[in-house]
Structure formats: structure tokens, C-alpha cells
Protein backbone atom coordinates (compact mmCIF):
# COMPACT_ATOMS: atom_id res chain seq x y z
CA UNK A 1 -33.09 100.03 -74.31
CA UNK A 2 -31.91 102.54 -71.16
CA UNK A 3 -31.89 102.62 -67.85
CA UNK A 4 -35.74 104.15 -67.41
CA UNK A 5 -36.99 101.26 -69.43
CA UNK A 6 -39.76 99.42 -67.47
CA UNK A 7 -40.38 95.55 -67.08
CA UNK A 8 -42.96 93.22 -66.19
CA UNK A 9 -41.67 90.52 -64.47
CA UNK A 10 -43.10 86.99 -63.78
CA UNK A 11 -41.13 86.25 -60.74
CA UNK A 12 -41.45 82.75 -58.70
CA UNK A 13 -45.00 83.71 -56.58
CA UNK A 14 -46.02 87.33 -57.93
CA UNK A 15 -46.00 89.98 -60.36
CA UNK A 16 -43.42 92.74 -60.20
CA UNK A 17 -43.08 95.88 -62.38
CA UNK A 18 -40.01 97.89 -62.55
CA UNK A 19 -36.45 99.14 -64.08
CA UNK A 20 -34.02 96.54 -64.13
CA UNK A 21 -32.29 98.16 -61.54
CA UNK A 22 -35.42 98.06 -58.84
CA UNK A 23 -36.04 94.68 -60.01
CA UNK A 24 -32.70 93.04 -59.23
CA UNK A 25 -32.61 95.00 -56.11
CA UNK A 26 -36.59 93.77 -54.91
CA UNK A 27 -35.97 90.07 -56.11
CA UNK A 28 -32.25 90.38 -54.34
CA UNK A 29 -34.02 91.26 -51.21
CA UNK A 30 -36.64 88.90 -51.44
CA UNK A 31 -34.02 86.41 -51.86
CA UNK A 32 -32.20 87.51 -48.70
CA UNK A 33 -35.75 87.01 -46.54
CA UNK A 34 -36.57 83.73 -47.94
CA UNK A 35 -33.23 82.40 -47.13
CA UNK A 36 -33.77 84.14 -43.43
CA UNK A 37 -37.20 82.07 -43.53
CA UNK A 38 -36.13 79.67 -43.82
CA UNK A 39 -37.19 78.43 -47.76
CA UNK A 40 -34.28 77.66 -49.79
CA UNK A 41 -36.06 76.84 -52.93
CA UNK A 42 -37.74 79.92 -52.79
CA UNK A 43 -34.71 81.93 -52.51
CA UNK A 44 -32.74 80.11 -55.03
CA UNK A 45 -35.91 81.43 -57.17
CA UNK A 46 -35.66 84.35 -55.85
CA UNK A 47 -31.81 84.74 -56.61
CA UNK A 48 -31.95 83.05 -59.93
CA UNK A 49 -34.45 86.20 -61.05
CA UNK A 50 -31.98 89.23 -59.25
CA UNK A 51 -29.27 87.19 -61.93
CA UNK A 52 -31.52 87.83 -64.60
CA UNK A 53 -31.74 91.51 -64.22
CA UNK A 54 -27.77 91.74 -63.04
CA UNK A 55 -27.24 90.57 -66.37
CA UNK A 56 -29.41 92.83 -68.11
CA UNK A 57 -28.23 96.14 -66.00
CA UNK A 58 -24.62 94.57 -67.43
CA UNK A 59 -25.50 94.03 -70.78
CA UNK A 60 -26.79 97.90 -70.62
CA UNK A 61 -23.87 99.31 -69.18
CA UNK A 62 -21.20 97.63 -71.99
CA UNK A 63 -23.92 99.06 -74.46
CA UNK A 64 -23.74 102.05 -72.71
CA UNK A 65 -19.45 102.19 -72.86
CA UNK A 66 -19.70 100.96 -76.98
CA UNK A 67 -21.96 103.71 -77.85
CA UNK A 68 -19.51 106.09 -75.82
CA UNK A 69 -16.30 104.58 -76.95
CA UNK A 70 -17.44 105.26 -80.70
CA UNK A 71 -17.68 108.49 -80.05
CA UNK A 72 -13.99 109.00 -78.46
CA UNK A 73 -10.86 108.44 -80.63
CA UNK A 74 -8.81 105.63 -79.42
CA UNK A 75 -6.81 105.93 -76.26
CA UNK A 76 -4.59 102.90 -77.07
CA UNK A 77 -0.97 103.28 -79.10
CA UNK A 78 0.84 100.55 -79.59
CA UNK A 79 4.74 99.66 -79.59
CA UNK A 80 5.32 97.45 -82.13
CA UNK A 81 8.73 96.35 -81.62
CA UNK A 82 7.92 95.53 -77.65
CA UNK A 83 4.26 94.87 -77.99
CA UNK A 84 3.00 96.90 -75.17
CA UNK A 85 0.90 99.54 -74.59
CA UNK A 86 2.14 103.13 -73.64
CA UNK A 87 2.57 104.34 -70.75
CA UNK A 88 -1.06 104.15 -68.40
CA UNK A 89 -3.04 102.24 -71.38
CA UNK A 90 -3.69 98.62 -71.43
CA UNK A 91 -2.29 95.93 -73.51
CA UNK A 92 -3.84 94.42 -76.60
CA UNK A 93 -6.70 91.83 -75.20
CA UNK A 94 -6.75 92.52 -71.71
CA UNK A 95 -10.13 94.36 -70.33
CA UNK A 96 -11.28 95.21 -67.05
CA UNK A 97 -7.85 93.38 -66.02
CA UNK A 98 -8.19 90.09 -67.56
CA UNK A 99 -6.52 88.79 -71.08
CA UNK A 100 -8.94 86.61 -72.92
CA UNK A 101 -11.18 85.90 -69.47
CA UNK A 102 -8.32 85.24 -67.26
CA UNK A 103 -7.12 86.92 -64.81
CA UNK A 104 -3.47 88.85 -64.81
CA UNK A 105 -1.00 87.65 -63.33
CA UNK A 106 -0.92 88.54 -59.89
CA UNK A 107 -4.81 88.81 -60.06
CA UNK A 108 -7.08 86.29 -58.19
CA UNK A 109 -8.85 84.04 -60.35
CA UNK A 110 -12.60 84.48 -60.26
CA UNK A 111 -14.20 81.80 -57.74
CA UNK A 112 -18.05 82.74 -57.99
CA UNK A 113 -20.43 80.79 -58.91
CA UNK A 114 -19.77 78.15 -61.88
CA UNK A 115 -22.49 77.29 -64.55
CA UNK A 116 -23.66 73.33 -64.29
CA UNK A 117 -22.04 71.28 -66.54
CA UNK A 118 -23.82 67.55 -67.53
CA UNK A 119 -21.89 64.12 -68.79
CA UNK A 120 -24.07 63.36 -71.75
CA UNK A 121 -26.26 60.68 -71.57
């Protein structure tokens, strides 16, 4: 799948058509005038869709870096004895700043939204 590649979407009251990129941005703005409206249900809706095409545009993009990192030889060299990178790479585990999902230290911790979470029943 690319970036050109052209959805139908069901969205909460009508019928969009678009790149994933046009979508998040229409639904994000619809979002933006339901909450101005007035209808928070509607933009929750609203929102809930623009997340669904965020995290396709994401999943794209890493998809995007794999197929161009496989192409590249590896930037990273290890020191074994101090188990750091060299000089201007990162360290074993960490991405985009974070080790393992966490933030460095020094880093703020991410405080967007959470996922729900239920007590069974």
C-alpha cells in the first residue's frame, strides 16, 4: 500500500473517499466543528475515525523507513566493552528516543491519551 492509495470510508453520518492523508485531515476537521457545535458525541466519532487513518499514515511511513533501511548498510557500530554506540548513533533498543517504549532519561514521559482498561467481570 502507498501514499496515493484511495479509501472508502464509512465515517459516523456520511461517505468519504480519499488517501489516508485527506481522510484524517477531513474527519480531523470535522471533528474540530462538531466540538465548536456543540455535539460531543459526534466529534468523539469524528476524532475516533482521524485516529484510524493517523494510524494507518503511521503504519505506512515505518513501512516506508523498513523498505529503505534494507536497502542501506547499517549505520550502528557497537563498543562492546562499554556497550554504547559510536559517536552520533543510537544505543542498542532505543528508537525515536525511547528504550523499550520509555522515554530517556531526561525525556518527558508521553501523557496523551491512554487506551481504556476494564476490571473483569
Amino acid at each position: 500500500m502507498n501514499r496515493n492509495h484511495v479509501f472508502d470510508s464509512n465515517g459516523p453520518d456520511m461517505r468519504l473517499r480519499g488517501t489516508a492523508q485527506q481522510l484524517f485531515e477531513k474527519y480531523l476537521q470535522l471533528g474540530r466543528d462538531a466540538t465548536s457545535s456543540g455535539d460531543r458525541v459526534m466529534a468523539e466519532g469524528y476524532f475516533q475515525h482521524a485516529e484510524h487513518y493517523f494510524r494507518i499514515l503511521n503504519a505506512m511511513s515505518q513501512a516506508q523507513q523498513q523498505r529503505e533501511g534494507q536497502h542501506q548498510p547499517r549505520r550502528f557500530q557497537s563498543n562492546a566493552e562499554s556497550g554504547e554506540a559510536g559517536e552520533g548513533q543510537e544505543a542498542p533498543g532505543e528508537m525515536n528516543g525511547q528504550v523499550n517504549g520509555h522515554a530517556l532519561e531526561g525525556e518527558p514521559e508521553y501523557d496523551g491519551p491512554q487506551p481504556e482498561t476494564r476490571e473483569p467481570v
